[in-house]
N, C-alpha and C. Protein backbone atom coordinates (compact mmCIF):
# COMPACT_ATOMS: atom_id res chain seq x y z
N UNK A 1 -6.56 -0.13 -4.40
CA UNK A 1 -5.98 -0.63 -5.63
C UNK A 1 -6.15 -2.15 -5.63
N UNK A 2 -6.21 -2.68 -6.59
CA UNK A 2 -6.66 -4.08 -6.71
C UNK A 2 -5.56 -4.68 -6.84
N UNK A 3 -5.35 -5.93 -6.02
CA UNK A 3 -4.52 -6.68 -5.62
C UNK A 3 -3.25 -6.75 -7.30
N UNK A 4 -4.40 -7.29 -8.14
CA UNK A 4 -3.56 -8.26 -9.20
C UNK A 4 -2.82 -6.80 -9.85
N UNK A 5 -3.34 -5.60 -9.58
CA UNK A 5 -2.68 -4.11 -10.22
C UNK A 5 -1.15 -4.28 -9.42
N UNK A 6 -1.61 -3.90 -8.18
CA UNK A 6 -0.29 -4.27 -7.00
C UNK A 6 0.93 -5.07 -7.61
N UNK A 7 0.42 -6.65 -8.01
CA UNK A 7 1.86 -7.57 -8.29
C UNK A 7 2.07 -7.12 -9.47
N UNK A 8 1.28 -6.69 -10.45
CA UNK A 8 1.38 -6.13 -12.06
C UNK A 8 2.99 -5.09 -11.89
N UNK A 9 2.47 -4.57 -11.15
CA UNK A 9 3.70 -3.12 -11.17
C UNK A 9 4.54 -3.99 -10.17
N UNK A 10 4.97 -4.68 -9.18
CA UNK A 10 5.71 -5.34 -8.64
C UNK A 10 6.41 -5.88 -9.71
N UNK A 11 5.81 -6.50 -10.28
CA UNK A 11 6.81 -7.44 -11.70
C UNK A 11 7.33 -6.73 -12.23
N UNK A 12 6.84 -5.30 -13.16
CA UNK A 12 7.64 -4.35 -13.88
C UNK A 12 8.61 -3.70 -13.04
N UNK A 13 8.62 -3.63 -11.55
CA UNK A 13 9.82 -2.77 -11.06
C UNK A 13 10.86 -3.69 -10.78
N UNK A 14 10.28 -5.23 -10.46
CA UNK A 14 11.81 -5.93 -10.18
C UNK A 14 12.09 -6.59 -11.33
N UNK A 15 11.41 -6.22 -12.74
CA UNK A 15 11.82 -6.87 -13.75
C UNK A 15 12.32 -8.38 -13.68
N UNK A 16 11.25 -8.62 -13.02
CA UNK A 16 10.89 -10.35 -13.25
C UNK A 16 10.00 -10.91 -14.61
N UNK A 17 10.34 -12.05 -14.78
CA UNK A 17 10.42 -12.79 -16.32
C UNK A 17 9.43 -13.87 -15.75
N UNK A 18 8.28 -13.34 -14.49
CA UNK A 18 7.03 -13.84 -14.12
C UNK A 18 5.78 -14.28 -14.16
N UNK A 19 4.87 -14.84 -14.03
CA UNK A 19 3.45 -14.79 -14.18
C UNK A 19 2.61 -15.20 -13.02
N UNK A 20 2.14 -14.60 -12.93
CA UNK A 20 0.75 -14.80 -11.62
C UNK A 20 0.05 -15.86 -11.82
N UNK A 21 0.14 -16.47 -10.57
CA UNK A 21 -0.64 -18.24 -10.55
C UNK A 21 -1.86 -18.02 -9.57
N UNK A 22 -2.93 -17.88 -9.57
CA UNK A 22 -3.90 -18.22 -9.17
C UNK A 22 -4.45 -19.24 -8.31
N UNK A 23 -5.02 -19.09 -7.23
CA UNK A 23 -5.27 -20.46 -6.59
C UNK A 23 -6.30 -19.87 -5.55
N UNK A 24 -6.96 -20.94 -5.07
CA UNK A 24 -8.32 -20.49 -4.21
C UNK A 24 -7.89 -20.82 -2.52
N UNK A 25 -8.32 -19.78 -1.76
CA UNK A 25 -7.53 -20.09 -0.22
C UNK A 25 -7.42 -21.57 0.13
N UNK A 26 -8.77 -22.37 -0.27
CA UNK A 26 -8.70 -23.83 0.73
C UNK A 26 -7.24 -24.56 -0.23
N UNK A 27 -7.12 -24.32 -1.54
CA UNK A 27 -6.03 -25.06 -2.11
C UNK A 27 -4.74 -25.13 -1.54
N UNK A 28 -4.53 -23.46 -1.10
CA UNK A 28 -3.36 -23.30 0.06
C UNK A 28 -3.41 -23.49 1.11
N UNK A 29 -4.11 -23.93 1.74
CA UNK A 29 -4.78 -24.41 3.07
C UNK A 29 -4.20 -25.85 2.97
N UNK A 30 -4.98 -26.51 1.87
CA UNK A 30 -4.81 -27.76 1.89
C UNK A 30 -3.35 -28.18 1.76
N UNK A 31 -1.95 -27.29 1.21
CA UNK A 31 -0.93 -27.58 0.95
C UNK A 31 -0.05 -27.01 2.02
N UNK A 32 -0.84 -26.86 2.86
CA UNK A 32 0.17 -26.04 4.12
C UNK A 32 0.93 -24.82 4.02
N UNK A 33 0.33 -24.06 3.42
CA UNK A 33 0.61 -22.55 3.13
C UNK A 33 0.03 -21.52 4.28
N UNK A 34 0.54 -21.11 4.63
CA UNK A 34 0.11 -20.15 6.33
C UNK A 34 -0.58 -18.71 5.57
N UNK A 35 -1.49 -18.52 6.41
CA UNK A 35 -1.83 -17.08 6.50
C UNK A 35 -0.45 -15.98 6.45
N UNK A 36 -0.73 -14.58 6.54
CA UNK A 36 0.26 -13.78 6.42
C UNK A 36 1.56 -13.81 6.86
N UNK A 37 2.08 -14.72 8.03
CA UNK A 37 3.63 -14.58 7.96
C UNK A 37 4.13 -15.71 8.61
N UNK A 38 5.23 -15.76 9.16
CA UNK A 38 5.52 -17.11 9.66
C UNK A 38 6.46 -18.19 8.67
N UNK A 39 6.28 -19.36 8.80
CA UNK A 39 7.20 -20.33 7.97
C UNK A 39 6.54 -20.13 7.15
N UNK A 40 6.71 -20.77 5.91
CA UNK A 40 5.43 -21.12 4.65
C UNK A 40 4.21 -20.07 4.42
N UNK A 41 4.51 -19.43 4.80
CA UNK A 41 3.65 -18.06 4.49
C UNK A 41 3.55 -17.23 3.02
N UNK A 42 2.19 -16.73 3.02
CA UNK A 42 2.15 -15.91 1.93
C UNK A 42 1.52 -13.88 2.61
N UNK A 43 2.90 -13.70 2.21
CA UNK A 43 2.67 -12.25 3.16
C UNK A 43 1.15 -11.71 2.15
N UNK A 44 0.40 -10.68 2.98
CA UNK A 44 -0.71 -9.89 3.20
C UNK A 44 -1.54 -10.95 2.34
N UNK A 45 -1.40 -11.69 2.77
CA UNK A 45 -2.84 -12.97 2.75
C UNK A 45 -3.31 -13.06 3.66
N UNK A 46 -4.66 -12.45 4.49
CA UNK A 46 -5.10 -12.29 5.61
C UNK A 46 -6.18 -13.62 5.88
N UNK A 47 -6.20 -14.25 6.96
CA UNK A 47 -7.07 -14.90 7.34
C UNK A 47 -8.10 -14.26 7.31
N UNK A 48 -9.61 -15.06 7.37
CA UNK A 48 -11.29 -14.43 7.31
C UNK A 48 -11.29 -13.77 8.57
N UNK A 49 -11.94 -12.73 8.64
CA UNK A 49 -12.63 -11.67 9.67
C UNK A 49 -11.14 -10.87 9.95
N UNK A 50 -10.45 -11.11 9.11
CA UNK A 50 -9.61 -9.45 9.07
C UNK A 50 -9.63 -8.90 7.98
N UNK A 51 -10.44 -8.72 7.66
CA UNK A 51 -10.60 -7.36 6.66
C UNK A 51 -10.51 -5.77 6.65
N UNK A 52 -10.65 -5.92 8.01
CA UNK A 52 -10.21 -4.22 8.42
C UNK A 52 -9.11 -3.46 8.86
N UNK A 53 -8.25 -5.15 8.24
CA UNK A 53 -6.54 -4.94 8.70
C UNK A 53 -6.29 -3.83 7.22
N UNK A 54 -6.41 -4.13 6.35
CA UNK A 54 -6.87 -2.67 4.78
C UNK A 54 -7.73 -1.93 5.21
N UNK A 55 -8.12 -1.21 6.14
CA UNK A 55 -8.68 -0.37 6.11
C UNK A 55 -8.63 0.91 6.82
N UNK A 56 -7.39 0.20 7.35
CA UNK A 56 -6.76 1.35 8.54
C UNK A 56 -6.66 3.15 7.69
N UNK A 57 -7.50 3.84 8.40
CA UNK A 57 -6.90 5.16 8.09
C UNK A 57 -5.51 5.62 8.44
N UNK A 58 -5.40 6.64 7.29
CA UNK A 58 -3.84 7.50 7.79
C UNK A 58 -3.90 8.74 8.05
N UNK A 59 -5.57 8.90 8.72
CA UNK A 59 -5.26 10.25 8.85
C UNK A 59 -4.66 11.10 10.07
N UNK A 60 -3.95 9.87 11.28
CA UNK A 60 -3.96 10.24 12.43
C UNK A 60 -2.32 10.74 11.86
N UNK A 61 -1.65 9.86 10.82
CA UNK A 61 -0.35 10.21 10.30
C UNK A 61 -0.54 11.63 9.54
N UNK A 62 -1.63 11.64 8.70
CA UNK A 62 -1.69 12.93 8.28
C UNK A 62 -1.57 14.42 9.26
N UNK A 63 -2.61 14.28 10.58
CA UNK A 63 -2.97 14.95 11.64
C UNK A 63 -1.53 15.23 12.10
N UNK A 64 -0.40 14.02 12.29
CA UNK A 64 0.97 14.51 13.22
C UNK A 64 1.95 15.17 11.78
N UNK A 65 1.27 15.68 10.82
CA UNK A 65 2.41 16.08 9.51
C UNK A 65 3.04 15.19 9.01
N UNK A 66 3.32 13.96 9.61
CA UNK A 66 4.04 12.79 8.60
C UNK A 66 3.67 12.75 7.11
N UNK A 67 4.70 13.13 6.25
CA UNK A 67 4.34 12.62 5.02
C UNK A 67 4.26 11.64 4.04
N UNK A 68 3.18 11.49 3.53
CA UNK A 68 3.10 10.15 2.58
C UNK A 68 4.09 10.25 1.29
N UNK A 69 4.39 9.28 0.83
CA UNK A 69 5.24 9.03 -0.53
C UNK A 69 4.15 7.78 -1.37
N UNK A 70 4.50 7.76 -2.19
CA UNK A 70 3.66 6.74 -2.97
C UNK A 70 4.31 5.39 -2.31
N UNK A 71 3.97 4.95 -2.67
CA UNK A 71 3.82 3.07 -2.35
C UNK A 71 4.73 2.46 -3.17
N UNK A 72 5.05 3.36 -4.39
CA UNK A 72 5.53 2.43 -5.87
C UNK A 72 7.16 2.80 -5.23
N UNK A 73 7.36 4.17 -4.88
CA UNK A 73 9.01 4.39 -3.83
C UNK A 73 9.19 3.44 -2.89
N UNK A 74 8.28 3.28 -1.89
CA UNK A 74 8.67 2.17 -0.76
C UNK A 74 9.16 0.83 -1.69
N UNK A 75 8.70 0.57 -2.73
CA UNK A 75 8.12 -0.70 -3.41
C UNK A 75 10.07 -1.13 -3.97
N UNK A 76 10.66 0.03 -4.59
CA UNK A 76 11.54 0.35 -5.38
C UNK A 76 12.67 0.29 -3.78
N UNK A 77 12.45 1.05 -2.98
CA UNK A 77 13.43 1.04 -1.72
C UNK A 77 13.68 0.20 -1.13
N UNK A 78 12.46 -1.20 -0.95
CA UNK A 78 12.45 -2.47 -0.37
C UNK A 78 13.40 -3.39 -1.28
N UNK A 79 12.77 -3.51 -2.79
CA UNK A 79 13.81 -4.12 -3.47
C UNK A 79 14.97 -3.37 -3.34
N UNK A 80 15.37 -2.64 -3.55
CA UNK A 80 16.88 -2.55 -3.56
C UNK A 80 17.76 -2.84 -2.19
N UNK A 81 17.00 -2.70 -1.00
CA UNK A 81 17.40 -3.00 0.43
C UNK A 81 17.47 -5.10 0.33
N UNK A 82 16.34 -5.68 -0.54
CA UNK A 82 16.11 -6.90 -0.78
C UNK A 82 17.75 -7.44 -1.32
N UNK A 83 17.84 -6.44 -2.17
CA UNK A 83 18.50 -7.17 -3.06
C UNK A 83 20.16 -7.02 -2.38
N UNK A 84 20.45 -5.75 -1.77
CA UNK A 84 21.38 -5.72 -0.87
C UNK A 84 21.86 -6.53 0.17
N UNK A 85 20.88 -7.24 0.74
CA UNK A 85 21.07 -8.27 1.80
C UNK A 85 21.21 -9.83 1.38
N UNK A 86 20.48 -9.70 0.28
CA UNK A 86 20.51 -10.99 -0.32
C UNK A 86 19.34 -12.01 -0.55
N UNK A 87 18.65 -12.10 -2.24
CA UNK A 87 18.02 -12.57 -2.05
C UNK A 87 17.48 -14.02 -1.66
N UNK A 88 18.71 -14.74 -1.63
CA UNK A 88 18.66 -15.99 -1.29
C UNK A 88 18.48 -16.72 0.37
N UNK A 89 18.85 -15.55 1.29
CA UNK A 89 19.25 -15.61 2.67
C UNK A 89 17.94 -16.19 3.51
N UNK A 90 18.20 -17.01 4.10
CA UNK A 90 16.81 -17.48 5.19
C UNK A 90 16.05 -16.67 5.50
N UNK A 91 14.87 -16.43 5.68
CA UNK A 91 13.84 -16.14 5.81
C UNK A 91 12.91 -16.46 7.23
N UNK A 92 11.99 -15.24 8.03
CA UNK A 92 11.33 -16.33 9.36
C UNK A 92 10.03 -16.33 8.45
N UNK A 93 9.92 -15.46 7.31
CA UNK A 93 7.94 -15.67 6.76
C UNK A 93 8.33 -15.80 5.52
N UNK A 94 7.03 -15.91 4.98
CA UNK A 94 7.11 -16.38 3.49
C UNK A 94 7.73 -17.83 2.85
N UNK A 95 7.35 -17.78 1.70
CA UNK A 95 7.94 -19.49 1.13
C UNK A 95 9.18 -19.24 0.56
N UNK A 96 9.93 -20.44 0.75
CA UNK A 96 10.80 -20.36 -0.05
C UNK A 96 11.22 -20.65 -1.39
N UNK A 97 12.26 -20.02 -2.00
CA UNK A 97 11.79 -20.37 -3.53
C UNK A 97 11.71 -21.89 -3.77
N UNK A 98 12.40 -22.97 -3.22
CA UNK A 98 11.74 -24.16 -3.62
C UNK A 98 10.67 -24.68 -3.33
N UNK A 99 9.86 -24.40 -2.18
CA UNK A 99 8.48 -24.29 -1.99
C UNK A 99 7.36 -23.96 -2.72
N UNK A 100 7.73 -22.63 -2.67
CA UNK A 100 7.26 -21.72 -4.13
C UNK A 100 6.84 -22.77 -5.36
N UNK A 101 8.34 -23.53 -5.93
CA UNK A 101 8.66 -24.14 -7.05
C UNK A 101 7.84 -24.98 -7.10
N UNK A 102 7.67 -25.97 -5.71
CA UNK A 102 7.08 -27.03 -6.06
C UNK A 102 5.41 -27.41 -5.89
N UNK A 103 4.94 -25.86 -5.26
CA UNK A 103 3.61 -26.09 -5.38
C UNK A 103 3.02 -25.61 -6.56
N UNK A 104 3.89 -24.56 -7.39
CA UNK A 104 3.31 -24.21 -8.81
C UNK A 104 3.60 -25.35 -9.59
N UNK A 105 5.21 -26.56 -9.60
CA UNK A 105 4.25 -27.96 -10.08
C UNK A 105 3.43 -28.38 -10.05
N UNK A 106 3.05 -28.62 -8.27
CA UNK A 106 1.70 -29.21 -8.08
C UNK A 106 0.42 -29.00 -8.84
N UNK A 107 0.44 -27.58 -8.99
CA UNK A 107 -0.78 -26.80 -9.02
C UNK A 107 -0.77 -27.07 -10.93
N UNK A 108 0.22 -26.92 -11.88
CA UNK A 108 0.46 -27.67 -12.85
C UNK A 108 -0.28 -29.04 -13.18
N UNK A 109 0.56 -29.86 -12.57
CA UNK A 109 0.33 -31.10 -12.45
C UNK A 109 -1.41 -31.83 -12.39
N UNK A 110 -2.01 -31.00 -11.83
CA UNK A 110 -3.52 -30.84 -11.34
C UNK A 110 -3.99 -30.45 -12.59
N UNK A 111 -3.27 -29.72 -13.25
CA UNK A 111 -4.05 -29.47 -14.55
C UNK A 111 -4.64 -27.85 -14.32
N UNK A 112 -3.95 -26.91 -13.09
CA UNK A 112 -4.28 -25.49 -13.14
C UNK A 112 -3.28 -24.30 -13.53
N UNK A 113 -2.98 -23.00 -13.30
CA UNK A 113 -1.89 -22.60 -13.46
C UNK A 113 -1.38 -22.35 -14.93
């Protein structure tokens, strides 16, 4: 499934009042934005030569009977577990929302976005 489908339905399930900002890896590079996790991170943003971190089969899960559920349930179970704990609460990965805030100025400001 293509990435921008992914946040599309992300936005409609947490009914965010959002829009998708665009930006090219070296831009986040250049602003100190981390690969997938950590401080300042942007989760499943993979550094180059992991590409086969998406490509993992499930059929060894299929093989032990584990069953799959769609993605859009996990998606719906995370937010509501999100929202239970709190969405404001410290974080060890990802940006924070003023981080967030102030590089989509930036990226504004530049004249993109």
């Amino acid at each position: 499934m293509p990435f921008a489908d992914v946040m599309s339905i992300c936005r409609e399930t947490s009914a965010a009042n959002t829009a998708t900002v665009t930006v090219t890896d070296d831009w986040l590079l250049k602003h100190a934005v981390n690969y997938w996790s950590g401080p300042e991170s942007l989760p499943l943003w993979l550094p180059p030569h992991h590409e086969g971190f998406m490509a993992r089969s499930n059929s060894a899960a299929k093989a032990a009977r584990m069953v799959l559920r769609p993605w859009q349930e996990t998606l719906v179970d995370t937010l509501a577990d999100e929202r239970t704990r709190g969405l404001d609460r410290p974080r060890k990965a990802g940006l924070s929302p003023a981080t967030e805030q102030r590089l989509v100025d930036l990226l504004r400001s530049e004249g993109g976005g």
